[in-house]
Each structure stands twice: as structure tokens, then as C-alpha cells.
Protein backbone atom coordinates (compact mmCIF):
# COMPACT_ATOMS: atom_id res chain seq x y z
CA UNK A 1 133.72 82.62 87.51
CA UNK A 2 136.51 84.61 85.94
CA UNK A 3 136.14 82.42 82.50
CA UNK A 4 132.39 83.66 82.82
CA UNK A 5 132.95 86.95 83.14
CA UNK A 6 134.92 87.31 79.89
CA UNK A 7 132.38 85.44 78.11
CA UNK A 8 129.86 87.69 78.81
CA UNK A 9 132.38 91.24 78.30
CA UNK A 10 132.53 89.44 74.54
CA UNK A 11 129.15 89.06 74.12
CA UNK A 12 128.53 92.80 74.49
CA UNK A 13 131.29 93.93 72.81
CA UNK A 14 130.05 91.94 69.89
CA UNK A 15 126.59 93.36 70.48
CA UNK A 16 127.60 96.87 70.13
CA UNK A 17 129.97 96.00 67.12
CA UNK A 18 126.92 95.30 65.50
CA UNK A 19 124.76 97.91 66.98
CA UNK A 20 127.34 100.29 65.31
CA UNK A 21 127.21 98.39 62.09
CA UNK A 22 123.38 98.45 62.02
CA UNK A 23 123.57 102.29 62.68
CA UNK A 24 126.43 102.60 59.74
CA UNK A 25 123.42 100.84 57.31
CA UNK A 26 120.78 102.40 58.48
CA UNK A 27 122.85 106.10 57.68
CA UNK A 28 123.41 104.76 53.93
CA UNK A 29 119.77 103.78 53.92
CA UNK A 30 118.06 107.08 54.47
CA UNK A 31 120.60 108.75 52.16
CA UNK A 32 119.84 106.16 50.03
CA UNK A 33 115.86 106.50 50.15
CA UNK A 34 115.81 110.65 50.69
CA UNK A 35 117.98 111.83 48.56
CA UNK A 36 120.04 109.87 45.50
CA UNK A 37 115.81 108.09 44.81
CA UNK A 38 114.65 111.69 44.59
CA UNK A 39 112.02 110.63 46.73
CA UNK A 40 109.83 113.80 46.74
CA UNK A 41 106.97 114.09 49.84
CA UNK A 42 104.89 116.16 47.52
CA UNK A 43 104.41 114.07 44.68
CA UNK A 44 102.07 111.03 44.69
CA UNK A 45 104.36 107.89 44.28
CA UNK A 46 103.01 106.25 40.96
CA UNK A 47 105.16 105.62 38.41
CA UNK A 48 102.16 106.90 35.85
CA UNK A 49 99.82 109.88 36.59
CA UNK A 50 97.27 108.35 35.00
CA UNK A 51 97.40 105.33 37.61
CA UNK A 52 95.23 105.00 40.89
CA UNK A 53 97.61 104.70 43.68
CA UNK A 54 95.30 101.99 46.25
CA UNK A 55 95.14 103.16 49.72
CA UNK A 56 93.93 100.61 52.27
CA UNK A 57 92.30 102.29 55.37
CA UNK A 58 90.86 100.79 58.53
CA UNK A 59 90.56 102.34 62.00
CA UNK A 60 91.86 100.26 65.30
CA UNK A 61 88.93 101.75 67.67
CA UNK A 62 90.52 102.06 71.35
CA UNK A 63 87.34 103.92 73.34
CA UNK A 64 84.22 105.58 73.13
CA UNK A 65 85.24 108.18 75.40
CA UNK A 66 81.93 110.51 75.68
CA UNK A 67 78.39 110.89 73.09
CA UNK A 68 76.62 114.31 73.83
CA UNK A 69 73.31 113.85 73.03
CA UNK A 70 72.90 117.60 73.35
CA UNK A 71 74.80 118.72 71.28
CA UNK A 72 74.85 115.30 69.10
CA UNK A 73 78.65 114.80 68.89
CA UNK A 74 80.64 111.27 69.82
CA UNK A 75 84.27 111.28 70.70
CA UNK A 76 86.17 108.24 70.63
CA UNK A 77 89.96 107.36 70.38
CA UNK A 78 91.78 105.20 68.31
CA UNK A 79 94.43 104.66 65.38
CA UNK A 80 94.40 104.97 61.78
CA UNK A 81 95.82 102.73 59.41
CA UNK A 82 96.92 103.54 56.64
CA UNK A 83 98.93 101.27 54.00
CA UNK A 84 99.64 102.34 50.34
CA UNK A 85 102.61 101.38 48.35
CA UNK A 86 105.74 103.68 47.43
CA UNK A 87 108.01 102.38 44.84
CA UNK A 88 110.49 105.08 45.18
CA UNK A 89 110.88 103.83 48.68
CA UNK A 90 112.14 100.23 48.19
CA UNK A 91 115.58 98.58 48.39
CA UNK A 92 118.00 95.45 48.00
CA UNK A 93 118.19 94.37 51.80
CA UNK A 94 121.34 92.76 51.53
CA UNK A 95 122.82 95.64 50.11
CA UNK A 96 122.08 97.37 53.94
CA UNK A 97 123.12 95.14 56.06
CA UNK A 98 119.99 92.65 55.53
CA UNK A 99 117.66 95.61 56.79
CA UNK A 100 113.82 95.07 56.13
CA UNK A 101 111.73 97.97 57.34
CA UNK A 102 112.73 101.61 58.02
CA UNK A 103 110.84 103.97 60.07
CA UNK A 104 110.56 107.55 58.75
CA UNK A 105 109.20 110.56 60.09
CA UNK A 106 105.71 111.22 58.28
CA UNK A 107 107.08 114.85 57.25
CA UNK A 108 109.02 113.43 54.75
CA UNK A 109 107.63 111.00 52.98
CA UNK A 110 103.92 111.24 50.58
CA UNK A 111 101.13 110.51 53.02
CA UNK A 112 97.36 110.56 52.20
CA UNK A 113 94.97 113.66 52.22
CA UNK A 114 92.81 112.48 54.99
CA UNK A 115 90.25 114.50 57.02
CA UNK A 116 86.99 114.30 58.69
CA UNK A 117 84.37 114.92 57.07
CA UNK A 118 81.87 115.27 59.95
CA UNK A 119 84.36 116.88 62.59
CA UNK A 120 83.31 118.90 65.20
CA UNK A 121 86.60 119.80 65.89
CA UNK A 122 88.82 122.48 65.15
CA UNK A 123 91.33 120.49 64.09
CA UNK A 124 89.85 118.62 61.43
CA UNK A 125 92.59 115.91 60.68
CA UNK A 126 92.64 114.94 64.46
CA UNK A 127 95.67 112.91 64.72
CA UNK A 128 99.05 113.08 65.49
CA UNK A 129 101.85 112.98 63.18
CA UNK A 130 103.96 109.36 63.70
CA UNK A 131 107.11 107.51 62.00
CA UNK A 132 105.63 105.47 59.29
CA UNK A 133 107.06 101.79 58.44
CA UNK A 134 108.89 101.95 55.56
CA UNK A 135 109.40 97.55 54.19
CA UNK A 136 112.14 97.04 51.71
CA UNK A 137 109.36 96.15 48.98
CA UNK A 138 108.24 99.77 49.59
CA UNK A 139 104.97 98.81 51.55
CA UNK A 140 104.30 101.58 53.93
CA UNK A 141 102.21 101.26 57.12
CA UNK A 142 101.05 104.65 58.72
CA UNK A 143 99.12 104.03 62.09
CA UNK A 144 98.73 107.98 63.58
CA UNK A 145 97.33 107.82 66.90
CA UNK A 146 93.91 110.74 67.58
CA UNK A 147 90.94 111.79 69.39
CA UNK A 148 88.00 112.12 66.92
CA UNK A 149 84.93 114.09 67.60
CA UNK A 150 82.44 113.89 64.79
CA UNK A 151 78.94 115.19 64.50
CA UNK A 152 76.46 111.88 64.74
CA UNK A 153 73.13 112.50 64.79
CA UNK A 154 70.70 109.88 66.25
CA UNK A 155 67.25 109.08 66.92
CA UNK A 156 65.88 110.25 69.88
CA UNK A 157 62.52 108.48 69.87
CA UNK A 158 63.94 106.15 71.95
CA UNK A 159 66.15 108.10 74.94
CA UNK A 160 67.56 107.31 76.90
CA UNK A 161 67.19 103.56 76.00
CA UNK A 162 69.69 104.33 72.65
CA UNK A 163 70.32 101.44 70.88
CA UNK A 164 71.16 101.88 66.53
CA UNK A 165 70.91 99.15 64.63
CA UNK A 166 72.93 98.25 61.54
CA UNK A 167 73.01 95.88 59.13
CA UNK A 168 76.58 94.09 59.32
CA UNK A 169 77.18 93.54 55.04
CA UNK A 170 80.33 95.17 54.94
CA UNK A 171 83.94 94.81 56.58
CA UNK A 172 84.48 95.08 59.97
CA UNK A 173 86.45 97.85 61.89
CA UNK A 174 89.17 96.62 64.07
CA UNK A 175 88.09 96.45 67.73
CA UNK A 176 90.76 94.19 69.49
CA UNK A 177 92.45 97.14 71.53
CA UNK A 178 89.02 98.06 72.30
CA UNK A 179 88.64 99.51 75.76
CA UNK A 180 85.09 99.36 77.41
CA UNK A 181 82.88 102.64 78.22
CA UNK A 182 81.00 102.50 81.33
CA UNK A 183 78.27 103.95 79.56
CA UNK A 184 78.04 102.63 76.71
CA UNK A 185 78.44 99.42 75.25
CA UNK A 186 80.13 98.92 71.29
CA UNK A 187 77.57 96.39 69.40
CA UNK A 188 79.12 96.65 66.11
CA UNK A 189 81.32 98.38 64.16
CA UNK A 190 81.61 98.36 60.48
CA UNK A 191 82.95 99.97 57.36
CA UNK A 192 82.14 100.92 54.11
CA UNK A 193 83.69 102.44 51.02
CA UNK A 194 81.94 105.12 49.09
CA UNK A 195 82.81 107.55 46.52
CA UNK A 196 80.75 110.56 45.88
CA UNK A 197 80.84 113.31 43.03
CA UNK A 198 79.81 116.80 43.48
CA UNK A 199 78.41 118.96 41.23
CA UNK A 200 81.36 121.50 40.79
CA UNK A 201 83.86 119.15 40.19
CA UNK A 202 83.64 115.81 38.00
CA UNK A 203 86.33 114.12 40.03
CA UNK A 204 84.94 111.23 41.80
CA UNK A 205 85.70 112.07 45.50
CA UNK A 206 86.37 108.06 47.63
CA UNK A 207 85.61 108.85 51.08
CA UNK A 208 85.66 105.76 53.88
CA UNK A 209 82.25 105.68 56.04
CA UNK A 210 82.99 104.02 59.61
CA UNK A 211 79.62 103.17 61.19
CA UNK A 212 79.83 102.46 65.32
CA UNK A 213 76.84 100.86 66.57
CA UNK A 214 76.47 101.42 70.52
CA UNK A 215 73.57 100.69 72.70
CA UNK A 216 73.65 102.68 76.39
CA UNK A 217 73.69 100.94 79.12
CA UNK A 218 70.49 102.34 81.28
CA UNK A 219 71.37 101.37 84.68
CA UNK A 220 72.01 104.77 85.65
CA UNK A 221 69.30 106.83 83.86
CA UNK A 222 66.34 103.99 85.26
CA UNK A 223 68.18 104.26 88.75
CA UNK A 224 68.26 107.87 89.13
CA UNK A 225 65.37 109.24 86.81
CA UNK A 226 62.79 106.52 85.93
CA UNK A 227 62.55 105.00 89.08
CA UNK A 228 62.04 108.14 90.87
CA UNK A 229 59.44 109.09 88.53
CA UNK A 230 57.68 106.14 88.22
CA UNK A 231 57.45 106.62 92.59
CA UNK A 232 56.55 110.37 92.18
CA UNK A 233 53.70 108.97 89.39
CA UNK A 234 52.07 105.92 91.69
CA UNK A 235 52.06 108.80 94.87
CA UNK A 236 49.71 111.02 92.87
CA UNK A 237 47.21 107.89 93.60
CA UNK A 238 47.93 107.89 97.41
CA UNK A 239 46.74 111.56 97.06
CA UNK A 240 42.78 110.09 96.57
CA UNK A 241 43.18 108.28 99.61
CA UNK A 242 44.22 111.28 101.87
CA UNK A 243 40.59 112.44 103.96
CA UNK A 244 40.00 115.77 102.75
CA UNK A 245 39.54 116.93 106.05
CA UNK A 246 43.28 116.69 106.90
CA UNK A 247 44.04 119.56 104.42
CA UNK A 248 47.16 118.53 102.94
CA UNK A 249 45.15 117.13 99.67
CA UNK A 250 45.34 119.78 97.48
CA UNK A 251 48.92 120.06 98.60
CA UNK A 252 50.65 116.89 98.21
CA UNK A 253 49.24 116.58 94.62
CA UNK A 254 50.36 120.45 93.75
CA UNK A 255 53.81 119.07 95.09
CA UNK A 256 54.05 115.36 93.34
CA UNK A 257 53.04 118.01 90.13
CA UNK A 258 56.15 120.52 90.68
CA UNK A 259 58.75 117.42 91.51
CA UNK A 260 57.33 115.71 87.97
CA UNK A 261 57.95 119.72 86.47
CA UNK A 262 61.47 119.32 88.16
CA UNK A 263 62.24 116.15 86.39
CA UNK A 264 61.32 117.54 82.62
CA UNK A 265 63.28 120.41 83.25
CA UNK A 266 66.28 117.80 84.26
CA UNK A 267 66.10 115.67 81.46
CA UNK A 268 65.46 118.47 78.88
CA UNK A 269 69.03 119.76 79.52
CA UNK A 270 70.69 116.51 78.30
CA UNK A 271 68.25 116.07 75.07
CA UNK A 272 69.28 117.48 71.93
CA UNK A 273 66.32 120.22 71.05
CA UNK A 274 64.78 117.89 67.90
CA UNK A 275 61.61 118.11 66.75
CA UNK A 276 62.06 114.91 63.94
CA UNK A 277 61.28 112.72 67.52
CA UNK A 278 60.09 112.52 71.05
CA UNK A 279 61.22 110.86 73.32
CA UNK A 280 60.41 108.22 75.27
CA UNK A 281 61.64 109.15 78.44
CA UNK A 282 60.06 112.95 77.47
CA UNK A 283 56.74 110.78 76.31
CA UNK A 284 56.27 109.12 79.73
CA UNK A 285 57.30 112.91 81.94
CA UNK A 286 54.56 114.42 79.96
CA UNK A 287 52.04 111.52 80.10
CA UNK A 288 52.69 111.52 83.89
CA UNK A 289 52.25 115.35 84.02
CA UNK A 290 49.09 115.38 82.32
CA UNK A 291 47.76 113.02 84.93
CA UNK A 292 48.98 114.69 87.45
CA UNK A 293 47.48 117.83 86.72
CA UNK A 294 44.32 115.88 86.27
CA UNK A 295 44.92 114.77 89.64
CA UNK A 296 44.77 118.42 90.67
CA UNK A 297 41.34 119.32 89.16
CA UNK A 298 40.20 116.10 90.73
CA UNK A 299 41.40 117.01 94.11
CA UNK A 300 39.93 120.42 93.64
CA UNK A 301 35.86 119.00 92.79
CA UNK A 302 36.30 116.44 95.54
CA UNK A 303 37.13 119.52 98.20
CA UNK A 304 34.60 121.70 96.45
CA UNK A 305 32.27 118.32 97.16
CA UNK A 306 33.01 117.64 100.33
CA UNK A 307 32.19 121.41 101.94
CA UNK A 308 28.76 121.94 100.21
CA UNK A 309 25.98 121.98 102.24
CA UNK A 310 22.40 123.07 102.07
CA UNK A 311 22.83 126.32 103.98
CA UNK A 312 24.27 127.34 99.81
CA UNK A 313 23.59 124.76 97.52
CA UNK A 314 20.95 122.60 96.59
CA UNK A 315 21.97 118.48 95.92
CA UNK A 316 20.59 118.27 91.89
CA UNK A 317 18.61 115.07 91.35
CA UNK A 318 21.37 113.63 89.05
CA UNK A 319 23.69 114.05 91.50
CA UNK A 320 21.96 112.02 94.39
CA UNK A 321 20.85 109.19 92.00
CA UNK A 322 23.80 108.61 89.87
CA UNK A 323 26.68 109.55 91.89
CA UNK A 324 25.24 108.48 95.84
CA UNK A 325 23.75 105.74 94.23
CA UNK A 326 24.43 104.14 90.98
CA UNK A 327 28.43 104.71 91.23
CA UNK A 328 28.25 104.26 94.91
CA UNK A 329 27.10 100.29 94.44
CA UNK A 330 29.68 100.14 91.06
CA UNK A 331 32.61 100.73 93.27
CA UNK A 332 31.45 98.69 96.13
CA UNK A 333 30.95 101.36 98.94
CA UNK A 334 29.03 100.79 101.25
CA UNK A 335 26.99 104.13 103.90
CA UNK A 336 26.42 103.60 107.01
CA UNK A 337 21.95 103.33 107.73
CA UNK A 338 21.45 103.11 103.29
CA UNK A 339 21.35 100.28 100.96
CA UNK A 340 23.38 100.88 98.42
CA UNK A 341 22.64 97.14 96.77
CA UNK A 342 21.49 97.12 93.49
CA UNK A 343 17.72 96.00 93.88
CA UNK A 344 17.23 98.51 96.38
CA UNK A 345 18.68 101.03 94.24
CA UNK A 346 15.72 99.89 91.48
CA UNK A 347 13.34 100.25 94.18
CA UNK A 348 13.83 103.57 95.19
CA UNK A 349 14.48 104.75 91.25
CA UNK A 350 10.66 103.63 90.72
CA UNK A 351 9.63 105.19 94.31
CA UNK A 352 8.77 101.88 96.41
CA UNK A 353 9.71 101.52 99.92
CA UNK A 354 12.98 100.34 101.38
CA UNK A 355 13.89 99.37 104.91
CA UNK A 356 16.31 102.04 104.98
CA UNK A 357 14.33 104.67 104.17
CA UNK A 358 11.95 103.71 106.11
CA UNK A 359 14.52 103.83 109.16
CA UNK A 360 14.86 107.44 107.87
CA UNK A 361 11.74 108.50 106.36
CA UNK A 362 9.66 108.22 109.25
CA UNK A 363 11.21 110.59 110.85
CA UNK A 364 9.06 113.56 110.36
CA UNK A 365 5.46 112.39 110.86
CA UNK A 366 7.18 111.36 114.35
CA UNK A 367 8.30 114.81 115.70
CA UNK A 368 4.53 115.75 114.12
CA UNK A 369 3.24 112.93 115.94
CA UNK A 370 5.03 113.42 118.92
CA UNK A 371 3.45 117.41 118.62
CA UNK A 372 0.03 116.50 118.29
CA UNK A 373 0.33 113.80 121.24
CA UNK A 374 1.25 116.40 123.64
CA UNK A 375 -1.31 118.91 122.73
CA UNK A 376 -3.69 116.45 122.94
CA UNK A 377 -1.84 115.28 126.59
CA UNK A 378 -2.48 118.85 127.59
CA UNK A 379 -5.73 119.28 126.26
CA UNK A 380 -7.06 116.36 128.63
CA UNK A 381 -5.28 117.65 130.99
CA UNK A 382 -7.10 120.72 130.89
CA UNK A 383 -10.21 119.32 130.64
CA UNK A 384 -9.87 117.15 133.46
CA UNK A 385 -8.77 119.90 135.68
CA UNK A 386 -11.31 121.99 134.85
CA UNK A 387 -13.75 118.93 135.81
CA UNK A 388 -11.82 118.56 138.95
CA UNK A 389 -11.90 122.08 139.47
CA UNK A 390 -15.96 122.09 139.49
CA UNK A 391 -16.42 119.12 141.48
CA UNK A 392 -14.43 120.30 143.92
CA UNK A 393 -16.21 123.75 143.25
CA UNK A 394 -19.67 121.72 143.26
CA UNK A 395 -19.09 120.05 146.72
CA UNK A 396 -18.21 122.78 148.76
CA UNK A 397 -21.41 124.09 147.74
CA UNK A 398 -23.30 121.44 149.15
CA UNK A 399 -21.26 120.65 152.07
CA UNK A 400 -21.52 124.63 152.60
CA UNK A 401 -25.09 125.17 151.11
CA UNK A 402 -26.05 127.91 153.86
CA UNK A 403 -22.67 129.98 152.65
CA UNK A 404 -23.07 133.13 151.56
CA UNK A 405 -23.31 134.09 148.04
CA UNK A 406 -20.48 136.55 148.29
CA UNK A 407 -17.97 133.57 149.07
CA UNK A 408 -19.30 131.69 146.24
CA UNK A 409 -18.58 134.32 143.74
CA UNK A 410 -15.07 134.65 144.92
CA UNK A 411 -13.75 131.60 145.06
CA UNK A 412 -15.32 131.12 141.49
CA UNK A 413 -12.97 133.43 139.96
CA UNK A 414 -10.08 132.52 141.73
CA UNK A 415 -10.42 128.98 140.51
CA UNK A 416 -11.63 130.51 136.87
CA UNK A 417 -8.54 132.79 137.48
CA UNK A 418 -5.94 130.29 137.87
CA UNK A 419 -7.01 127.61 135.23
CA UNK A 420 -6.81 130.44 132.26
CA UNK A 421 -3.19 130.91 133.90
CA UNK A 422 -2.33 127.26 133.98
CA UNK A 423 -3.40 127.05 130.35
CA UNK A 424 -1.61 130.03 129.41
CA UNK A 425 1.92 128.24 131.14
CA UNK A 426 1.08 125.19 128.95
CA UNK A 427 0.48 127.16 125.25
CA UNK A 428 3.57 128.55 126.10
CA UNK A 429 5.40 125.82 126.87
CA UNK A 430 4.04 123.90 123.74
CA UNK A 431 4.89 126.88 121.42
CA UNK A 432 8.59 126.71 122.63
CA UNK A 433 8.43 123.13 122.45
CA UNK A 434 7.54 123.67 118.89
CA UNK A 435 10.49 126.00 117.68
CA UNK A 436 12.85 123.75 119.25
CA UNK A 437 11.59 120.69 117.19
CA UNK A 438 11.25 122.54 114.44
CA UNK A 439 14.43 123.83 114.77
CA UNK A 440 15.82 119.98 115.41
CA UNK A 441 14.27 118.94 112.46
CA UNK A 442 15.96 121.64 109.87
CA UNK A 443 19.22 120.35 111.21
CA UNK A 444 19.06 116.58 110.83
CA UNK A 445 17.78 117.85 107.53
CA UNK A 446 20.62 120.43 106.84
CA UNK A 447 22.78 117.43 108.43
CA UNK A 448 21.27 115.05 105.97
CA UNK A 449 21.85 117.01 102.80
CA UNK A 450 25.43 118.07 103.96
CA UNK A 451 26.15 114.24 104.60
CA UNK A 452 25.16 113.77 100.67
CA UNK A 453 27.44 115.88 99.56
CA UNK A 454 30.53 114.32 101.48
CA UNK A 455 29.26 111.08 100.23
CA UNK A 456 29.26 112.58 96.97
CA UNK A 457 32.86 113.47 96.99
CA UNK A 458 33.76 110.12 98.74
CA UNK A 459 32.58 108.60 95.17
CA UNK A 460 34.32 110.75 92.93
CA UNK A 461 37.48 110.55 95.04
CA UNK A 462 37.33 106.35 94.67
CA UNK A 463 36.44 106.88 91.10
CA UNK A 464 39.38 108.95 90.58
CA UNK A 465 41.88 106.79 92.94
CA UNK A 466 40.58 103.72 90.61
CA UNK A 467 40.96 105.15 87.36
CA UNK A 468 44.33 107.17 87.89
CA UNK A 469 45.86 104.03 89.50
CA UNK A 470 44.73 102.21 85.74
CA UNK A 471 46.01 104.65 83.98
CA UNK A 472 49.10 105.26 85.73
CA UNK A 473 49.95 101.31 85.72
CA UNK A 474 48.69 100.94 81.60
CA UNK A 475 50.74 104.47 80.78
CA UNK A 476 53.95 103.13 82.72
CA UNK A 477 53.79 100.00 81.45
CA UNK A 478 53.10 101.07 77.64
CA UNK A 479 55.93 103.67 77.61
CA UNK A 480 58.90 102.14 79.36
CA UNK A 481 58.51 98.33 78.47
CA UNK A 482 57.61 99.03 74.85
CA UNK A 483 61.57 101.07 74.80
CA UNK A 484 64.10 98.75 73.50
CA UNK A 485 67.08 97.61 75.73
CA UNK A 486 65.05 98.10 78.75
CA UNK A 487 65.98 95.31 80.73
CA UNK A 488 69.49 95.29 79.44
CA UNK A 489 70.64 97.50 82.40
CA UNK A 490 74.78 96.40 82.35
């Protein structure tokens, strides 16, 4: 144990003898490179000014940390890495205690003019100034550590399924510390070297174009806005199937029509204000608020339909023969005492008789019949009284032959005397009669014509539940599965 011990107590004594060697070499070093090379941090390390000093720059992407579409700017974090070659930097290792790379502060050594071009920051460089690695061949690795927000304008035909695609002919970006987003998702990322001269100055100007290709991933924006919608959308159909008596018609489609409002206004605050696209999200809100407002003026002729009558309005012919009629047998309704099929339909057009209208027609001459009947009831009735009356006038008279005259002449116009009565009771009674029919009739007809117009609006409120629920189905399908990346929710 003891003989352990000391074995180890050498060990670290050796270990920090040469720790203090190390630190001895590394001393003569950065004299060495600072100040007897006359390194100078301003002056670009190439032995000729005429030469091109290479600079080889890539960028280690880390995370795509936000993309405001609004405002059209990406942030992301990563490294930058720079190499370029110094050859007032380099050194005999064995003359330094067999060192091979040196770091040095950035401040004093030559580093590249880099900056963003596109920033949207303040700051425009954007990183952070690191120790470089300085290799004994005077190679020199620069990897400064930033956040980078550049302007990156995109198209937004296709929000918020976002998906750019590139074509993948140059080098590729380094991506192995990459870091998923739980928005979106990297598909590429590629780079390019350009140069560009501008018109002031005839120096050619290199610049480095990094190109990120990200798709979203629209789990969250179907979940929470286009599912939502789509529900809001197909409800505007169950409107048309609400009775218009119930009174909530008008409302419920007024209210599917401010929640679709509601919506627009919510996605229009995360949109960048472009007019060079629309989108498809912005597309579909405005397709489904057209048809919802339809859905509104619909609503409004069906109720305007439904509480007609003939008291103040007059059915047109049109009306009754293509709407009660024609439609009504197109969309398969069916009215309770008609015949909506299609040859009795032709019958009627060319004025021929019908069972059903016969069950209906007749109705009329029957109440007229019925009229007549009595007053011809009556009539015999009168007339057989007053036959009655004289026989039994005539028979007293011969029973009673030897009666005086004066008794005959009374009881002649008592008799006379109470049949112009009785027919007076029955005139009476018939000219009531008469009103009340009359009156019977004008409402079964009144009834009849306001039972048209409900039927009416019955038809236009099928015709408008069968057309809005095609168009709602064709415009939902069009617009959302014709984005790209739609079913690519994760």
C-alpha cells in the first residue's frame, strides 16, 4: 500500500513538471508568434499584395430557433467556420517543446471581414468573438459561436403548409450538431459561392449564399385552425335543415358567418401583408366566407318564403310550376294529398286531370252543391207545408161546412200568417248558412295558397342545403388537399 502510494505522489509530480514545462513553451511561443514575427492583426497575411489569400467558410447549423412569417425574418443558431492560412503564424514544433496548435484570442490575430448581408439585426456580424486555433504550419481555424436573424422572404401561396424547394447542386452546410425545431423540420441545407460587382466599385465583392430549406410541420395550424374551420364551414349546411319556424335560422348562420370573420382576423395577424401571393389557408377563409354569406341571403328568401300568404301576395305562375313542381320532383320531395311524379307533373302542365286534383278540385262545386241542395230541401219543404197546411185547411171545412164564415177567414190568415214566418226563419237561416260557407271556403283557399308558399321555401331551402353541402365538400377538398405537405403533419 505504502509502495503504491509513492508511485502515484511521482506520477503527479512528474505531471506537473511537465505541466510547468509546457507552460514555459507555450510563454516563448506567443512571444515568439506576437512579437519578434511582427505578426500585425491589421494587415492581411500574404506574403504578396497582389495574391488572393483563400478563405474557406462553412456554417455548423445548431437550430432553427423561430421564422416570423410576419415580419419575414428566420433566426437560427450555429457556428462559423472559418479557415485561411497565416504564414507569419507558423513554427518549428520541436523548437517549443513539440507544440502543434496554439489558441489565440481573435483580437490579435488577422481575421476575415465577415457580415450579414441580409441581417435584421442590429448587430450585423452576430457572433461572438472566440480563441482561434493557431497549427504550427500556420493553418488557422476560427469557429465563433452566434444567433443570426436574417431577412428571408418566402412564398406565401402556400401558408401555412410552407415547404421551399431547392435544387441540391452545390455543397452541403454542416448539419451534424443539428438540433430539431418543433415546428419546423430542416430538409436541406446547402451552399453556394458567389461574387458580385457593383457599379461604384470594380472590385469583385465574394460573398457566401447559405440556402436552408425547411418545410413546417402543420400539426398544429390543421389542429387548431383548419379543423375548426372546416366544422364551422360543414355547420353552415345544418343551417338549411333548421324549420324556419323555430327562429334561430337566420341566427345560427349570422353566427357560423362572424366565427369564420373571427378566424380571418386570427390568421391575418401571423401573415406577412404581401400582395405577390394569397394564401391558401386565406384562399379557403374567404371561399368559406363567401358561402357563408350566401348562406345568409339564402336563409333570408327562404323566411321571406315561408311567411307569404295570400292575405299580401299573390303566388306568380312561375313560381307554382317550376319551383312546387318541377324542382319539387328533381329533389325527390314528396307533399302530402299532390303528385309530385313526373307524368303527373306533364299532365297538369297541359291542363288534364289528376287524381290529386281531383281530391282537391272538387271542392267548390261541393259547398255550391251542398247550397243549392238545401234550398231546394227547403223549398219542398215549403211547398209541402203549404199543401199540408190547405188540406188540413180544406177538411175542417167540410167536416165543419155549417161554420161560420167569420171563423173561416180567421183561421186562414193565421195559417197564411205563420207559413210567411216559417219561410222568413228559413231565408234567414240559409243566408247565414251562406256567409259561413263562403267564409269557409276563402280560408281553405287563403290556407291553400299560404301552404304554397311554405312549400315553396321548403324547395329552395333543399336546393340550397344540396348545393352548399357540394360546394362546401368540392371547395374544401380543392383548397386544402391541393396544398403541399398536407398530410405530412409530424
Amino acid at each position: 500500500m505504502l509502495y503504491s502510494n509513492r508511485i502515484i505522489s511521482i506520477l503527479i509530480l512528474f505531471y506537473l513538471f511537465k505541466l510547468t514545462i509546457g507552460g514555459e513553451h507555450q510563454r516563448r511561443l506567443l512571444k515568439y508568434l506576437l512579437e519578434e514575427s511582427h505578426h500585425n492583426p491589421l494587415e492581411r497575411p500574404v506574403r504578396n499584395d497582389s495574391h488572393t489569400l483563400t478563405v474557406t467558410m462553412n456554417l455548423a447549423l445548431q437550430q432553427i430557433i423561430d421564422f416570423d412569417e410576419k415580419n419575414e425574418i428566420l433566426v437560427c443558431s450555429g457556428w462559423l467556420v472559418l479557415e485561411w492560412h497565416d504564414y507569419s503564424l507558423q513554427w518549428k514544433p520541436e523548437d517549443f517543446g513539440n507544440i502543434q496548435t496554439m489558441r489565440l484570442p481573435s483580437t490579435r490575430v488577422w481575421t476575415p471581414d465577415i457580415i450579414l448581408y441580409n441581417s435584421a439585426d442590429d448587430n450585423f456580424e452576430g457572433t461572438i468573438k472566440t480563441n482561434l486555433v493557431v497549427q504550427s504550419n500556420g493553418s488557422i481555424l476560427f469557429v465563433p459561436p452566434g444567433i443570426f436573424k436574417s431577412i428571408c422572404p418566402f412564398n406565401i401561396a402556400s401558408f401555412p403548409f410552407v415547404n421551399v424547394n431547392l435544387t441540391t447542386e452545390h455543397s452541403l452546410g454542416q448539419s451534424d450538431a443539428y438540433v430539431k425545431n418543433g415546428e419546423w423540420d430542416l430538409q436541406n441545407f446547402v451552399i453556394a459561392r458567389e461574387a458580385v460587382v457593383y457599379e461604384c466599385c470594380p472590385t469583385v465583392y465574394p460573398f457566401v449564399l447559405f440556402t436552408i430549406q425547411i418545410r413546417r410541420r402543420t400539426l398544429y395550424y390543421v389542429v387548431n385552425v383548419v379543423v375548426p374551420c372546416v366544422l364551422i364551414s360543414f355547420m353552415t349546411v345544418l343551417g338549411f335543415l333548421l324549420p324556419p319556424d323555430s327562429g334561430e335560422k337566420l341566427t345560427l348562420q349570422i353566427t357560423i358567418l362572424l366565427s369564420i370573420v373571427m378566424f380571418s382576423l386570427l390568421i391575418s395577424g401571423i401573415i406577412p401583408a404581401s400582395s405577390t401571393a394569397l394564401p391558401t389557408i386565406v384562399t379557403y377563409f374567404t371561399t368559406v366566407m363567401c358561402m357563408c354569406s350566401l348562406s345568409v341571403v339564402a336563409t333570408v328568401i327562404v323566411l321571406a318564403l315561408h311567411h307569404k300568404n295570400a292575405k299580401n301576395h299573390t303566388m306568380p305562375m312561375w313560381i307554382h310550376v317550376y319551383i312546387n313542381q318541377y324542382l319539387a320532383w328533381f329533389l325527390h320531395m314528396k307533399r302530402p294529398g299532390h303528385d309530385l311524379s313526373w307524368r303527373a307533373i306533364r299532365h297538369r302542365r297541359f291542363g288534364q286531370t289528376n287524381t290529386s286534383n281531383n281530391q282537391k278540385a272538387p271542392l267548390t262545386p261541393l259547398l255550391e252543391n251542398s247550397s243549392k241542395s238545401l234550398l231546394a230541401n227547403v223549398t219542398n219543404i215549403d211547398d209541402q207545408s203549404y199543401i199540408r197546411t190547405n188540406n188540413q185547411l180544406y177538411l175542417p171545412m167540410i167536416n165543419h161546412i155549417q161554420t161560420p164564415s167569420s171563423n173561416h177567414d180567421s183561421n186562414n190568415v193565421l195559417l197564411t200568417c205563420d207559413m210567411n214566418f216559417f219561410r222568413s226563419d228559413i231565408r234567414l237561416i240559409m243566408s247565414e248558412l251562406k256567409f259561413v260557407g263562403d267564409y269557409i271556403r276563402k280560408e281553405e283557399e287563403e290556407d291553400d295558397v299560404s301552404q304554397d308558399w311554405k312549400f315553396s321555401a321548403m324547395v329552395i331551402d333543399r336546393l340550397c342545403l344540396v348545393v352548399f353541402t357540394i360546394m362546401t365538400t368540392i371547395f374544401s377538398y380543392l383548397t386544402l388537399f391541393s396544398a403541399p405537405n398536407f398530410f405530412k403533419l409530424h
